[in-house]
N, C-alpha and C. Protein backbone atom coordinates (compact mmCIF):
# COMPACT_ATOMS: atom_id res chain seq x y z
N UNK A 1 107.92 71.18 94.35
CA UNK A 1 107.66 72.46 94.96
C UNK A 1 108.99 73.15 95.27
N UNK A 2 109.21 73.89 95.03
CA UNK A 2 110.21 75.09 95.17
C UNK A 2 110.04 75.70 96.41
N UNK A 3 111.26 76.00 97.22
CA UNK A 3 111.34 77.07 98.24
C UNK A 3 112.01 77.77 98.21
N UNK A 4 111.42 79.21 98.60
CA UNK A 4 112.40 80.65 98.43
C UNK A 4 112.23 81.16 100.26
N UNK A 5 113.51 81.67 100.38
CA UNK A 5 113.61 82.54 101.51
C UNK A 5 113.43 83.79 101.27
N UNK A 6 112.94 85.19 101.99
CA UNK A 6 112.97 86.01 101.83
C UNK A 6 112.61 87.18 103.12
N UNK A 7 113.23 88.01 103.47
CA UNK A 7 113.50 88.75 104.52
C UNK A 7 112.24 89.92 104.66
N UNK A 8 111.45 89.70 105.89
CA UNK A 8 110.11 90.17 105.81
C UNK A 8 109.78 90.99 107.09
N UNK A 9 108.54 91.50 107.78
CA UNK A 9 107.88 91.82 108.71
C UNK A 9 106.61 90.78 108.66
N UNK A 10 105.68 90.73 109.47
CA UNK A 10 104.56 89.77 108.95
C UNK A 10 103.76 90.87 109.74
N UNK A 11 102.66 90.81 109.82
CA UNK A 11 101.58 91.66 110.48
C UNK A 11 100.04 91.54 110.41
N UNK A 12 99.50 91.57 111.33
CA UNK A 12 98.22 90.48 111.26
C UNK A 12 97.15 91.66 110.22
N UNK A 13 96.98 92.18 110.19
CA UNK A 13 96.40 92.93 108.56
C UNK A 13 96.81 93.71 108.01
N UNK A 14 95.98 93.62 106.37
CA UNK A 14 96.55 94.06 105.74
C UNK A 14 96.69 95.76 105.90
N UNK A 15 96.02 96.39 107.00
CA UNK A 15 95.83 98.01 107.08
C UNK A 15 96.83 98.03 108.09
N UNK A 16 97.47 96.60 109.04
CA UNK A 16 98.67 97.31 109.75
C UNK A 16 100.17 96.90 108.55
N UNK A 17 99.93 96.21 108.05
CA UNK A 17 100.67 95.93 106.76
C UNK A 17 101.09 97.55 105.82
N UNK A 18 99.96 97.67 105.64
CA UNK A 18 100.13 99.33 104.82
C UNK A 18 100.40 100.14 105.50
N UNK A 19 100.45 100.64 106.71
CA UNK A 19 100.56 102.20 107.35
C UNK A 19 101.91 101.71 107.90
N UNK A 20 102.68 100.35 108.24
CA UNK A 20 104.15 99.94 108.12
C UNK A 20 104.68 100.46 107.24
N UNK A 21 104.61 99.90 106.17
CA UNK A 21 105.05 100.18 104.48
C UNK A 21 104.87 101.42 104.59
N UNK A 22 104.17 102.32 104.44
CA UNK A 22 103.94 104.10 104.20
C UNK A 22 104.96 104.55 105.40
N UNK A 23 105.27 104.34 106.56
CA UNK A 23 106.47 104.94 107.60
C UNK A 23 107.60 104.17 107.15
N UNK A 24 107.82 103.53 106.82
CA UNK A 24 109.01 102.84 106.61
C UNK A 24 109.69 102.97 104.97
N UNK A 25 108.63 103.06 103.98
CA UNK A 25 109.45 103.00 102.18
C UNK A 25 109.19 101.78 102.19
N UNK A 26 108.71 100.56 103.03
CA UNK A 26 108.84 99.17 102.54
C UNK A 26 107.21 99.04 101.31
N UNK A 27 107.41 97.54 101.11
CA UNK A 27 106.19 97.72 100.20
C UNK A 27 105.22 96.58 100.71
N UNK A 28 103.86 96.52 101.16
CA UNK A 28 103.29 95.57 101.62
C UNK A 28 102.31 94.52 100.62
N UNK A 29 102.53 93.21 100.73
CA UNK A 29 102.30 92.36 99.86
C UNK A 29 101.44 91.21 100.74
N UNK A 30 100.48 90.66 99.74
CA UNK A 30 99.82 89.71 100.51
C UNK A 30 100.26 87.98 100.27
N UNK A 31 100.70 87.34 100.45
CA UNK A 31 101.24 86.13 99.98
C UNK A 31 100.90 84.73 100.84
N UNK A 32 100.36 84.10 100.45
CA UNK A 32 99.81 82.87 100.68
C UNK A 32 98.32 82.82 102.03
N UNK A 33 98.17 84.17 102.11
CA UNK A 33 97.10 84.57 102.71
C UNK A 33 97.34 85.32 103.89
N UNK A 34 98.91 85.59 104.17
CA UNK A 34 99.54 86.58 105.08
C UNK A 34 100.16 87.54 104.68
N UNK A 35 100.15 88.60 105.27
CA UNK A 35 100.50 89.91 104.82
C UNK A 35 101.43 90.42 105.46
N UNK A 36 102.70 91.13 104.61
CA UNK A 36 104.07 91.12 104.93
C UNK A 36 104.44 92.16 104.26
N UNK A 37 105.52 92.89 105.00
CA UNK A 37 106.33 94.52 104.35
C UNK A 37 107.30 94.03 104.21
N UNK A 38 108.03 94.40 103.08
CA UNK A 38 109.45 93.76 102.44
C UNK A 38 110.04 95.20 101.78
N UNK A 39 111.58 94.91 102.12
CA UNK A 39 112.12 96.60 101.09
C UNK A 39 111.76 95.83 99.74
N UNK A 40 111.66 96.93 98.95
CA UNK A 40 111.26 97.09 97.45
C UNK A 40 112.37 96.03 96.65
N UNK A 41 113.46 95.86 96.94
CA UNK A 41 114.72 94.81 96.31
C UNK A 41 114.39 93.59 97.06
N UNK A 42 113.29 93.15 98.06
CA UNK A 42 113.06 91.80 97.99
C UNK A 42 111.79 91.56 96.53
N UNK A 43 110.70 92.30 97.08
CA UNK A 43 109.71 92.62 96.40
C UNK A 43 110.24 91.56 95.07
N UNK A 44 111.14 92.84 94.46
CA UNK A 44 111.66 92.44 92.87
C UNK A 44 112.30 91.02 93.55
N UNK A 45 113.09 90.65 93.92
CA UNK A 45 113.69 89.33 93.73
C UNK A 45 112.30 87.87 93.56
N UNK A 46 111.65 88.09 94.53
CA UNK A 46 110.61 86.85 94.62
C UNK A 46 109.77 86.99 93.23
N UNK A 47 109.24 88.07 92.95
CA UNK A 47 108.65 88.17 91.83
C UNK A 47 109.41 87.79 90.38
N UNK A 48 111.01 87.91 90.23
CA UNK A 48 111.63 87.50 89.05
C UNK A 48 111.64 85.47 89.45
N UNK A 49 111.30 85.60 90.52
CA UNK A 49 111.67 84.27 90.70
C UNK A 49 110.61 83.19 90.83
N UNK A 50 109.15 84.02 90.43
CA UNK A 50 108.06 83.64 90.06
C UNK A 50 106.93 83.09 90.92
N UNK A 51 107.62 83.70 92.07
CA UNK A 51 106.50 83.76 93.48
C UNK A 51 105.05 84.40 93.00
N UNK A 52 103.67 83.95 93.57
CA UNK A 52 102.78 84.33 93.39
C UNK A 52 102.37 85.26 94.35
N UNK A 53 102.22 86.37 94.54
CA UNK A 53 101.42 87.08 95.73
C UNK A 53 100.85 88.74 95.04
N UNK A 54 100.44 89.19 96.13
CA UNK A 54 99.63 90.67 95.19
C UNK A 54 100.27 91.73 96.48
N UNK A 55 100.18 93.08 95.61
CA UNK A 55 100.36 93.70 96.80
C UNK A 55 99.37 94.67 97.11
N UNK A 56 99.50 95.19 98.68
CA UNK A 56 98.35 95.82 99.06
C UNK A 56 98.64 97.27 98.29
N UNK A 57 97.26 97.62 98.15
CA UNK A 57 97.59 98.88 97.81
C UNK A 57 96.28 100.05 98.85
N UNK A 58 96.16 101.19 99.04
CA UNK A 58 95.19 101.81 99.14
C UNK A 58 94.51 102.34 98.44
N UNK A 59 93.21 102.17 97.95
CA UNK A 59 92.56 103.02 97.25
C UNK A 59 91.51 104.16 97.34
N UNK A 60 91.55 105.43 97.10
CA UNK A 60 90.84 106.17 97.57
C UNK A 60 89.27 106.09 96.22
N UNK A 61 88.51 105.95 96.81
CA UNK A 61 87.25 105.54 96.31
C UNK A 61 86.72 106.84 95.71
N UNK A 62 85.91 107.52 94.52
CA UNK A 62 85.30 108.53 94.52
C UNK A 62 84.57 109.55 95.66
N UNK A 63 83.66 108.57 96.45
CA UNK A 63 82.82 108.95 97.78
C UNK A 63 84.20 109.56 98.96
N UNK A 64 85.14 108.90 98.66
CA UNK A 64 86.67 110.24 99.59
C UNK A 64 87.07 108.84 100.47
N UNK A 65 86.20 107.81 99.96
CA UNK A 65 86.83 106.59 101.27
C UNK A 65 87.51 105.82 100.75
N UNK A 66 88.12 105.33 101.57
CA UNK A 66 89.74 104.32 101.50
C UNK A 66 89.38 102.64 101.17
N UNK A 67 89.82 102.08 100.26
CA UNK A 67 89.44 100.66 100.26
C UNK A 67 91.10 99.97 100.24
N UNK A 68 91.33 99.10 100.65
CA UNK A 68 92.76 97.97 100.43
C UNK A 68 92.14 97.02 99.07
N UNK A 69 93.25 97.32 98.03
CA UNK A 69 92.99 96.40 96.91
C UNK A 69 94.44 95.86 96.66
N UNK A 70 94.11 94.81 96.45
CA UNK A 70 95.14 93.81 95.90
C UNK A 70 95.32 93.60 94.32
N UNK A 71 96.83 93.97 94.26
CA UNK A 71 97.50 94.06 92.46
C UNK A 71 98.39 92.36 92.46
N UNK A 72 98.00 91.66 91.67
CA UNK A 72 98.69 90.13 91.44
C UNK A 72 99.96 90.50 90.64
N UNK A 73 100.51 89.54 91.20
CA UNK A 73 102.05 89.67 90.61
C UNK A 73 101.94 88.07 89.80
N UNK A 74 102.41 88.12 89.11
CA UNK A 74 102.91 86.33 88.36
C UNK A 74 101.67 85.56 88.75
C-alpha cells in the first residue's frame, strides 16, 4: 500500500464541500468516503499519482433543481 500526503480542508458534506470550493477557486473531491477542497495543483498531483477519488460536482437537473454528482478520477 502506498501513502501520499496531500494539503486539504475536510468538511462534513459534500454541499459544504462545494459552496467552499465555489468561494474559494478550490476544487471539491470525494476520497475514501470524505469530502475535501484542495487548490486545483493538488487535485492534479494525487491524480498523476494514481489516487482514486471523484469529484463533486453540481448538477442542475432539467426540472431547475440541483443534484451533487460525482466524476471518478483513475
Amino acid at each position: 500500500m502506498k501513502t501520499i500526503t496531500f494539503k486539504a480542508i475536510e468538511f462534513p458534506s459534500a454541499f459544504a464541500a462545494l459552496q467552499h470550493a465555489e468561494a474559494t477557486g478550490g476544487s471539491a473531491i470525494l476520497l475514501d468516503a470524505r469530502n475535501f477542497v484542495l487548490a486545483t495543483d493538488e487535485v492534479d498531483r494525487i491524480a498523476a499519482a494514481g489516487v482514486e477519488f471523484a469529484h463533486l460536482v453540481d448538477h442542475e437537473m432539467p426540472d431547475g433543481e440541483y443534484r451533487i454528482m460525482t466524476i471518478p478520477v483513475n
